[in-house]
PDB file of N, CA and C in Angstrom:
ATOM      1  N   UNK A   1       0.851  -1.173   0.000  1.00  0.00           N
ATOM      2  CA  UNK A   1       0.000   0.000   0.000  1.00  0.00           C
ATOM      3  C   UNK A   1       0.893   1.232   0.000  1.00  0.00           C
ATOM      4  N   UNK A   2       1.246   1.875  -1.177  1.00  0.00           N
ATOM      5  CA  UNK A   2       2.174   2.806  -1.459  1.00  0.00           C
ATOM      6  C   UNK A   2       1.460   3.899  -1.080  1.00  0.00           C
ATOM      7  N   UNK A   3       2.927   4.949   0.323  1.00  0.00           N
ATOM      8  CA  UNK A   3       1.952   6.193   0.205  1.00  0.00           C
ATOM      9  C   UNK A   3       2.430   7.050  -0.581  1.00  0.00           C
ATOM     10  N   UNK A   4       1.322   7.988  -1.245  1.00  0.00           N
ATOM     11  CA  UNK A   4       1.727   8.247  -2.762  1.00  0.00           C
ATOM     12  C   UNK A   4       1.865  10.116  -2.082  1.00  0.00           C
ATOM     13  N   UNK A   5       1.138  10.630  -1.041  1.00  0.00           N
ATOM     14  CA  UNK A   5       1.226  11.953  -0.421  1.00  0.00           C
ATOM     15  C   UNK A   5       1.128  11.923   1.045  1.00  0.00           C
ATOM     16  N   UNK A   6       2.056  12.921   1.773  1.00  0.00           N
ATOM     17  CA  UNK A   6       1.805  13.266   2.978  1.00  0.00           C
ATOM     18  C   UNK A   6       1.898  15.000   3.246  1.00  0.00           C
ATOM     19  N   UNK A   7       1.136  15.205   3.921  1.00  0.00           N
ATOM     20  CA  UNK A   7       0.749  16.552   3.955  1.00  0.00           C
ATOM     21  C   UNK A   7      -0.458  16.541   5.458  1.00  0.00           C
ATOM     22  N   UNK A   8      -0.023  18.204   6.819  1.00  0.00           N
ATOM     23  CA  UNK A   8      -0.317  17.928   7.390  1.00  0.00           C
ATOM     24  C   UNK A   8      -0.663  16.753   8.494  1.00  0.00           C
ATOM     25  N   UNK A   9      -0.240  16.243   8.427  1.00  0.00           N
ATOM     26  CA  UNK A   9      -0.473  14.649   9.573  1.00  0.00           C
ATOM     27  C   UNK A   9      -1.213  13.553   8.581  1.00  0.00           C
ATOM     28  N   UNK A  10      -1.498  14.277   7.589  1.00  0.00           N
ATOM     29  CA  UNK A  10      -2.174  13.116   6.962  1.00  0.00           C
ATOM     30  C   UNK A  10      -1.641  12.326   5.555  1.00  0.00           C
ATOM     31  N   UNK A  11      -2.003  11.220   5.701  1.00  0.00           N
ATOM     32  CA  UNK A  11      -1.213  10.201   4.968  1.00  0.00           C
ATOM     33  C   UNK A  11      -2.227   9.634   3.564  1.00  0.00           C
ATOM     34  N   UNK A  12      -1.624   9.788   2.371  1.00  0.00           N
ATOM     35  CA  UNK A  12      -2.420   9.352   0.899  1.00  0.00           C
ATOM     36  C   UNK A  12      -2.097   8.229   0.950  1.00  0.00           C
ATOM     37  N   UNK A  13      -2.806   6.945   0.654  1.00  0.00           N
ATOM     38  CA  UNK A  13      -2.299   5.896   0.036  1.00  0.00           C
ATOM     39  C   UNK A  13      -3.475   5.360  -1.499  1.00  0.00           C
ATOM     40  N   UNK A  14      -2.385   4.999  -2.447  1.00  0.00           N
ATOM     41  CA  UNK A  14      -3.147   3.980  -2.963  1.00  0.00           C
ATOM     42  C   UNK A  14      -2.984   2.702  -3.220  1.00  0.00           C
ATOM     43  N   UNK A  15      -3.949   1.745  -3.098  1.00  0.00           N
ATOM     44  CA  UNK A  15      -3.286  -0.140  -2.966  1.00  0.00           C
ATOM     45  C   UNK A  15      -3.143  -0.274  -4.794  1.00  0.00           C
ATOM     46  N   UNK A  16      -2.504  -0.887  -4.367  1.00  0.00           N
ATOM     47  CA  UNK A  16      -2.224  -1.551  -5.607  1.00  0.00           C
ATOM     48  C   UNK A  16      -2.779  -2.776  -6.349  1.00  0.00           C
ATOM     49  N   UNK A  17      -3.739  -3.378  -5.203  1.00  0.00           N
ATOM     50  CA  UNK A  17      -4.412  -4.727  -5.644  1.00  0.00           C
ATOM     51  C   UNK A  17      -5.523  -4.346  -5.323  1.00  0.00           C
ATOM     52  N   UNK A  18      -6.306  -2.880  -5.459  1.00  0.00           N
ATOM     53  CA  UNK A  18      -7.541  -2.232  -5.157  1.00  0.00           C
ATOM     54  C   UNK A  18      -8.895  -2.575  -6.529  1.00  0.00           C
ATOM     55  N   UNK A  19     -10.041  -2.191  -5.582  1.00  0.00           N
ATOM     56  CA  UNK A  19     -11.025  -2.548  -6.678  1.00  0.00           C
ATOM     57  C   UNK A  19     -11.614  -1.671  -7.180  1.00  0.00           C
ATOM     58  N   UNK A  20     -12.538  -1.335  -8.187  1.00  0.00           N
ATOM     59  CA  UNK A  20     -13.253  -0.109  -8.541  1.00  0.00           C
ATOM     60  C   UNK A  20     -14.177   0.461  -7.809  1.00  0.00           C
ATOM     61  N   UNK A  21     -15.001   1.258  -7.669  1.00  0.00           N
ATOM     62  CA  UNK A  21     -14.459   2.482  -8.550  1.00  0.00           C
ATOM     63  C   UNK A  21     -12.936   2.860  -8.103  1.00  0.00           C
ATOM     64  N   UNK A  22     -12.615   3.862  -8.579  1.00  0.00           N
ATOM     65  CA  UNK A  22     -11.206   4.214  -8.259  1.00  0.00           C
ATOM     66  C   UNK A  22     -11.352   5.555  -7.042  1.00  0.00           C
ATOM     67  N   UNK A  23     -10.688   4.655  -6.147  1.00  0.00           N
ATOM     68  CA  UNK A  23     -10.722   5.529  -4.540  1.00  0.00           C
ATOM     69  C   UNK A  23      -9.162   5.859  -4.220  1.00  0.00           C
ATOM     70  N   UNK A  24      -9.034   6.793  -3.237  1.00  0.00           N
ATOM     71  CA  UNK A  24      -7.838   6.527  -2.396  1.00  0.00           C
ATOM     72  C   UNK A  24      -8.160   6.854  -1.020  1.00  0.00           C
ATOM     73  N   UNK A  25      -7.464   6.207   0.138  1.00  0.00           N
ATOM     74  CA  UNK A  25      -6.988   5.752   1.595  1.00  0.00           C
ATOM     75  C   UNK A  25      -6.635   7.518   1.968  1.00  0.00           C
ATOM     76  N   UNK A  26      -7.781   7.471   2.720  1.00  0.00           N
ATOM     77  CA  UNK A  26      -6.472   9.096   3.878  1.00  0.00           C
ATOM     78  C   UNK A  26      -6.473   8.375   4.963  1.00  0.00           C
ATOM     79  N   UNK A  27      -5.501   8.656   6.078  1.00  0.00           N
ATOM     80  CA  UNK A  27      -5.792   8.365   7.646  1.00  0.00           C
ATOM     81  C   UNK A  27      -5.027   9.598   8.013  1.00  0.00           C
ATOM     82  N   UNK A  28      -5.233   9.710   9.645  1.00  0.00           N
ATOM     83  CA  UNK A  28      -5.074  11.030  10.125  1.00  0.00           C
ATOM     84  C   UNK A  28      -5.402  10.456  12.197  1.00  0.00           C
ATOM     85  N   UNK A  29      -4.412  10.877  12.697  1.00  0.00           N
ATOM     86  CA  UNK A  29      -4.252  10.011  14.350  1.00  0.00           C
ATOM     87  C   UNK A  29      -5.437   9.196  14.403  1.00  0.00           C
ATOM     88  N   UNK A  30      -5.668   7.778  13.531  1.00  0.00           N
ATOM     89  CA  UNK A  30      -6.424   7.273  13.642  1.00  0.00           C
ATOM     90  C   UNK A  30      -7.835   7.091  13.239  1.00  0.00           C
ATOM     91  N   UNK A  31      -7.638   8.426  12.668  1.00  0.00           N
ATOM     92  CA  UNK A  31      -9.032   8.359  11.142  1.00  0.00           C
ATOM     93  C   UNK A  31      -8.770   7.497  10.467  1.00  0.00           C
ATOM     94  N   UNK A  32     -10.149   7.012   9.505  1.00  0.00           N
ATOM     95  CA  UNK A  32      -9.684   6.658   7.742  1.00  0.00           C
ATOM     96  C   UNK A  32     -10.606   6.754   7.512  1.00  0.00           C
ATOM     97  N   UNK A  33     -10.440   7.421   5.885  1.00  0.00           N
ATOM     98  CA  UNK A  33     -11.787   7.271   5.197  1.00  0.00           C
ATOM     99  C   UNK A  33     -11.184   6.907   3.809  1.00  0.00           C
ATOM    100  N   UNK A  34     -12.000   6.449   2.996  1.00  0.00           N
ATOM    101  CA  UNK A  34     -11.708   6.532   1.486  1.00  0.00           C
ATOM    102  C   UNK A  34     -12.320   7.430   0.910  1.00  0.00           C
ATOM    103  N   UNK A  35     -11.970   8.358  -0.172  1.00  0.00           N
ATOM    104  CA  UNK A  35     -11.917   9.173  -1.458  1.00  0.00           C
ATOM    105  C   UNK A  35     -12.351   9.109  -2.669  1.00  0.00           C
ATOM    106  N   UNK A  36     -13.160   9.269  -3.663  1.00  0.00           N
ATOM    107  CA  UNK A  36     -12.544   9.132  -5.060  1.00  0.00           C
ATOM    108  C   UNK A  36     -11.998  10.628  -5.340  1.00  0.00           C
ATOM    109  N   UNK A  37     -11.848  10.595  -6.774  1.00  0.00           N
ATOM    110  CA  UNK A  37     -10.830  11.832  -7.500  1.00  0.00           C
ATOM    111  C   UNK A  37     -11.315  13.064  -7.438  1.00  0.00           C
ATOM    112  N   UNK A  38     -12.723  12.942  -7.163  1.00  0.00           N
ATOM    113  CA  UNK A  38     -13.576  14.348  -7.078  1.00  0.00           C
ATOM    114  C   UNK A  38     -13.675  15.227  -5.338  1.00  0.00           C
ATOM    115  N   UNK A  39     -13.143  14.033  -4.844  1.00  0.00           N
ATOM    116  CA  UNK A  39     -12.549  14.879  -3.175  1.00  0.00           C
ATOM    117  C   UNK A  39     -14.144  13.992  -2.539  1.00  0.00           C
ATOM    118  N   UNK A  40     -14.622  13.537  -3.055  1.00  0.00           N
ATOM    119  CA  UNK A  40     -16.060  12.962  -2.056  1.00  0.00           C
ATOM    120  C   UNK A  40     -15.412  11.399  -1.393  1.00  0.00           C
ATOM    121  N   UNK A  41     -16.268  11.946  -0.080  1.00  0.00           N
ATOM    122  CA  UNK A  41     -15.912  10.795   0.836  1.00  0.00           C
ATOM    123  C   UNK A  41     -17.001   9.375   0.006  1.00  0.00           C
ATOM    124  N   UNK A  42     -16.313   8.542   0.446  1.00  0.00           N
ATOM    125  CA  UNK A  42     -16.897   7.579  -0.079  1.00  0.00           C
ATOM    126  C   UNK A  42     -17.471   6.411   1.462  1.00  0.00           C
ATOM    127  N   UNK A  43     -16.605   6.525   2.494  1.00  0.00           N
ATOM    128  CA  UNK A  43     -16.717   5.961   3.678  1.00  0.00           C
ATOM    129  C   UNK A  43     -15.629   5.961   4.696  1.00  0.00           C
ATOM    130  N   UNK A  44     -16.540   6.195   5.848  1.00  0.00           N
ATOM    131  CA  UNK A  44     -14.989   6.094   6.831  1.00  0.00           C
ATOM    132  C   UNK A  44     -15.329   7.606   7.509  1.00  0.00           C
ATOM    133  N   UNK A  45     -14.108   7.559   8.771  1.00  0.00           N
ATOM    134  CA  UNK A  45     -14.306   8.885   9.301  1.00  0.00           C
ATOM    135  C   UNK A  45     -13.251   9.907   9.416  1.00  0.00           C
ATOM    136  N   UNK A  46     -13.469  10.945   9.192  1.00  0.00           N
ATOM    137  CA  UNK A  46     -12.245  12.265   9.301  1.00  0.00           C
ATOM    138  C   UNK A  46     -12.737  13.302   9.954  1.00  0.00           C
ATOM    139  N   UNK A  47     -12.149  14.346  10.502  1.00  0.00           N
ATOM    140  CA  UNK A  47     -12.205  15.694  11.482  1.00  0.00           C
ATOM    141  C   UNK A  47     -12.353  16.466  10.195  1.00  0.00           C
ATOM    142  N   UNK A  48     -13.594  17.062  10.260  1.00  0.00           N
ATOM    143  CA  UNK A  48     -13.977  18.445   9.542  1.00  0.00           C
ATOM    144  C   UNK A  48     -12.672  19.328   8.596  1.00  0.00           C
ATOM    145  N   UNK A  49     -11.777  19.382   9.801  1.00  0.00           N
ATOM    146  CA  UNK A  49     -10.592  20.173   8.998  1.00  0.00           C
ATOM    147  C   UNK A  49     -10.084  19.535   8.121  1.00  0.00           C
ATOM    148  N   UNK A  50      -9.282  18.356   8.083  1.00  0.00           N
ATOM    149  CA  UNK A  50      -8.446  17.550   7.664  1.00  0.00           C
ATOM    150  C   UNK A  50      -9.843  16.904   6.290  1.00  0.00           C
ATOM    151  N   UNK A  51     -11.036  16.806   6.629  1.00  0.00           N
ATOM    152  CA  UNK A  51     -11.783  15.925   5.295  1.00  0.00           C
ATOM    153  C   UNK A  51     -11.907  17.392   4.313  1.00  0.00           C
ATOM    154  N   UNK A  52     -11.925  18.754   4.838  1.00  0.00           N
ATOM    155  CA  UNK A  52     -11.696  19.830   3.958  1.00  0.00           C
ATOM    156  C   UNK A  52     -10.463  20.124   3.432  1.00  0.00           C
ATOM    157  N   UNK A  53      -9.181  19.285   3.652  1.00  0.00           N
ATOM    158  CA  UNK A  53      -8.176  19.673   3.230  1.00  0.00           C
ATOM    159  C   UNK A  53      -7.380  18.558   2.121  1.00  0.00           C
ATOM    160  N   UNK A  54      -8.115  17.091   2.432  1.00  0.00           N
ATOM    161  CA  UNK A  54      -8.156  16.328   1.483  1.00  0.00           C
ATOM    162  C   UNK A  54      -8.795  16.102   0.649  1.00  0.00           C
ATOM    163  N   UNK A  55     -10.548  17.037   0.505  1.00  0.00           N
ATOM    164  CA  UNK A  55     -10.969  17.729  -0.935  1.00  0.00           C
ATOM    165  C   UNK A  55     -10.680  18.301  -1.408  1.00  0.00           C
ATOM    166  N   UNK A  56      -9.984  19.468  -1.200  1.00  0.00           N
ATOM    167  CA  UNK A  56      -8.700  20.174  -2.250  1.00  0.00           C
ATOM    168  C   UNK A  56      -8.271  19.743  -2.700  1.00  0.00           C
ATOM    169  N   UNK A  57      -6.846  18.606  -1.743  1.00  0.00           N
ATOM    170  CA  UNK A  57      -6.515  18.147  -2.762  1.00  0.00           C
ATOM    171  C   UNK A  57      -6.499  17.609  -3.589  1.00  0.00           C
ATOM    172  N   UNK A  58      -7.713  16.759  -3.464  1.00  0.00           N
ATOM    173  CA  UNK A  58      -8.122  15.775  -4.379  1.00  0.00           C
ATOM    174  C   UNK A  58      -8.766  16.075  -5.525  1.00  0.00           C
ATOM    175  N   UNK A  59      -9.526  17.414  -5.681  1.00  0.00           N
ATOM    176  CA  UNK A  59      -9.603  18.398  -6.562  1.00  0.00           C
ATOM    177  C   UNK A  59      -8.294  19.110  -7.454  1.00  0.00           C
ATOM    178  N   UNK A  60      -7.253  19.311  -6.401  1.00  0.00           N
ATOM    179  CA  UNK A  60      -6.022  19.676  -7.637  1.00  0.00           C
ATOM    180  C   UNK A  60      -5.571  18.791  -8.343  1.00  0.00           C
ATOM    181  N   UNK A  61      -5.646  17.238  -7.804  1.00  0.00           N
ATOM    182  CA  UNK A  61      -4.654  16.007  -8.459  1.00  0.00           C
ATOM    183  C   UNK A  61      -5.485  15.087  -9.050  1.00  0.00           C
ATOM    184  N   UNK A  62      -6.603  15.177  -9.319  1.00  0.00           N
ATOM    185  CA  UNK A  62      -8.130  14.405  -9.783  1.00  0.00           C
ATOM    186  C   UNK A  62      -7.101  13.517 -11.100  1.00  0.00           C
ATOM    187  N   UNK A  63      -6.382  14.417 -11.767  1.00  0.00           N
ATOM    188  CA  UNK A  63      -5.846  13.796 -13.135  1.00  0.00           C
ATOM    189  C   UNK A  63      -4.644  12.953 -12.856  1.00  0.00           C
ATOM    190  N   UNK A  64      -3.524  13.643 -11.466  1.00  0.00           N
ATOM    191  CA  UNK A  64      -2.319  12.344 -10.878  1.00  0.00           C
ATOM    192  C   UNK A  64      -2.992  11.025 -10.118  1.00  0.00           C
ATOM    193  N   UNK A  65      -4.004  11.408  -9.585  1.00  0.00           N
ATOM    194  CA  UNK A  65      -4.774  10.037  -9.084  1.00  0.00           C
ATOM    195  C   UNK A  65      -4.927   9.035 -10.206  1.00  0.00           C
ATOM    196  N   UNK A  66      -5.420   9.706 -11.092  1.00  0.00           N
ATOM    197  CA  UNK A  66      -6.236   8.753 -12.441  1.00  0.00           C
ATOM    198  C   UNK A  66      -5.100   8.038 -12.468  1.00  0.00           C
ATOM    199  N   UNK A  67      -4.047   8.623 -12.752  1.00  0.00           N
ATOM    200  CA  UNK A  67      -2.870   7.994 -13.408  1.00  0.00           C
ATOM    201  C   UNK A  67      -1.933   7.462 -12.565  1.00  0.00           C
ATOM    202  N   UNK A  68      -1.975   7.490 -10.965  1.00  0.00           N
ATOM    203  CA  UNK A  68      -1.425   6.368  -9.885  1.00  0.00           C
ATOM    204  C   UNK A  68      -2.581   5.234 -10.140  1.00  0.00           C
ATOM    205  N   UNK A  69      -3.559   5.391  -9.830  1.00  0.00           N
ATOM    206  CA  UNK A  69      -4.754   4.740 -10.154  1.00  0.00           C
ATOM    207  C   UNK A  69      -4.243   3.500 -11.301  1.00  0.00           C
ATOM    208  N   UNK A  70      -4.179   3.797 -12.310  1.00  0.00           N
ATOM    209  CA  UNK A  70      -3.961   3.304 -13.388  1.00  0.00           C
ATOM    210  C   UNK A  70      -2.577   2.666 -13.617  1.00  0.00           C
ATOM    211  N   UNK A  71      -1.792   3.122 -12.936  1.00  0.00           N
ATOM    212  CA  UNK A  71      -0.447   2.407 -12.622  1.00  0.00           C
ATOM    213  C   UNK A  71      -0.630   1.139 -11.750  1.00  0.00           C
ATOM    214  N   UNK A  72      -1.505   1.360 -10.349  1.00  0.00           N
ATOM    215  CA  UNK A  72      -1.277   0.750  -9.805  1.00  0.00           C
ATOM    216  C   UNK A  72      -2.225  -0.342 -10.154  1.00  0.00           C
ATOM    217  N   UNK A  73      -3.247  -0.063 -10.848  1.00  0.00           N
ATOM    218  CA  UNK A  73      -3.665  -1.678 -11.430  1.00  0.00           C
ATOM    219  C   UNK A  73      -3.350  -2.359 -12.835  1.00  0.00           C
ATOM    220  N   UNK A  74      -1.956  -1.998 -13.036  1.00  0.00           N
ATOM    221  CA  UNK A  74      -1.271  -2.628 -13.752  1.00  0.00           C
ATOM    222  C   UNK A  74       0.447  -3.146 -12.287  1.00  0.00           C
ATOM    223  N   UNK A  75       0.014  -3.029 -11.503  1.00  0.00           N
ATOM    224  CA  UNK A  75       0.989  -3.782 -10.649  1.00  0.00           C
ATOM    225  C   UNK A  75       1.899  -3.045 -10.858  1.00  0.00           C
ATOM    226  N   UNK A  76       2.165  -1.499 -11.501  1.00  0.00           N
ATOM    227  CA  UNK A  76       3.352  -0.619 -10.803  1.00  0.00           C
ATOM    228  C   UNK A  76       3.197   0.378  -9.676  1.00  0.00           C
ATOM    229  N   UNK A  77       4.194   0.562  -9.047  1.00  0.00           N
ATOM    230  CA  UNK A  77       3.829   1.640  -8.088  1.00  0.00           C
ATOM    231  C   UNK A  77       3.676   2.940  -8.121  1.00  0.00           C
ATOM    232  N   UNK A  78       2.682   3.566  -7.529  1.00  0.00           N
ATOM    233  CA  UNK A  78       2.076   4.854  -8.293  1.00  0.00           C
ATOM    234  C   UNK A  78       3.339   5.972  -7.690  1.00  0.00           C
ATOM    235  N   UNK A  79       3.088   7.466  -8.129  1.00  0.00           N
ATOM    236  CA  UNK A  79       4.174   7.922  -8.112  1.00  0.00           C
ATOM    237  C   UNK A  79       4.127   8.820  -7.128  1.00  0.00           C
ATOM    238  N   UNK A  80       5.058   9.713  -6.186  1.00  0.00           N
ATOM    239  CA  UNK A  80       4.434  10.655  -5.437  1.00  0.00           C
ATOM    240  C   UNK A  80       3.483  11.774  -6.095  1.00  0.00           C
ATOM    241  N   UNK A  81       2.578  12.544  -5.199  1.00  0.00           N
ATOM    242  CA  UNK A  81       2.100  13.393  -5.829  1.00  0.00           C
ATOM    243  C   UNK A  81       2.163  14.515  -4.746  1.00  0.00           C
ATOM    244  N   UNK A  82       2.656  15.759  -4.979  1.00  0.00           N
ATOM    245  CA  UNK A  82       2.774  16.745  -4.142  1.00  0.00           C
ATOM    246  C   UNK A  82       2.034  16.840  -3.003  1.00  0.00           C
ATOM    247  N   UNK A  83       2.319  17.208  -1.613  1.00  0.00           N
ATOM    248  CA  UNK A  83       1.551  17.832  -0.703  1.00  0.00           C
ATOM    249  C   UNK A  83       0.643  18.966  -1.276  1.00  0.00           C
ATOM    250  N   UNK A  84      -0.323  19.184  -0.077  1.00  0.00           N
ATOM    251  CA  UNK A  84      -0.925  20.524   0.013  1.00  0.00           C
ATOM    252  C   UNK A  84      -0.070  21.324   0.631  1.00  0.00           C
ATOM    253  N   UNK A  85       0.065  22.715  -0.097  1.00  0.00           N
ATOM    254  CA  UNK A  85       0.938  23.108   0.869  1.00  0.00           C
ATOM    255  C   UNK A  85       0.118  24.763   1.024  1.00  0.00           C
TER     256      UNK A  85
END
């Protein structure tokens, strides 16, 4: 489970042996929720601040997701993708 961003305390991952639709992993002291590319929670729990700061980003990188996404279900490892900063 490659983490592909860290930013603020919180940690991106995407699996690599994941299923559709195409999501990604945040956690945060013990949160988790999953994502897709459009910043919407899909399930799981996060602190107000931190689930507003991983819809941004997930809004700036909608197109590097696609394409970790797409790496990683071809069994390569996806690539970093910038913090929020």
């Amino acid at each position: 489970m490659p983490t592909i961003s860290v930013f603020y305390g919180i940690r991106i991952r995407l699996f690599t042996s994941e299923h559709n639709p195409p999501h990604f992993h945040a956690s945060y002291q013990g949160h988790k929720a999953t994502y897709d590319f459009e910043g919407n929670k899909r399930e799981g729990d996060m602190p107000n601040k931190q689930d507003a700061l991983i819809r941004a980003w997930a809004l700036l990188h909608s197109e590097d997701l696609q394409v970790g996404w797409d790496m990683a279900q071809e069994g390569e490892t996806p690539h970093k993708i910038d913090p929020l900063r």
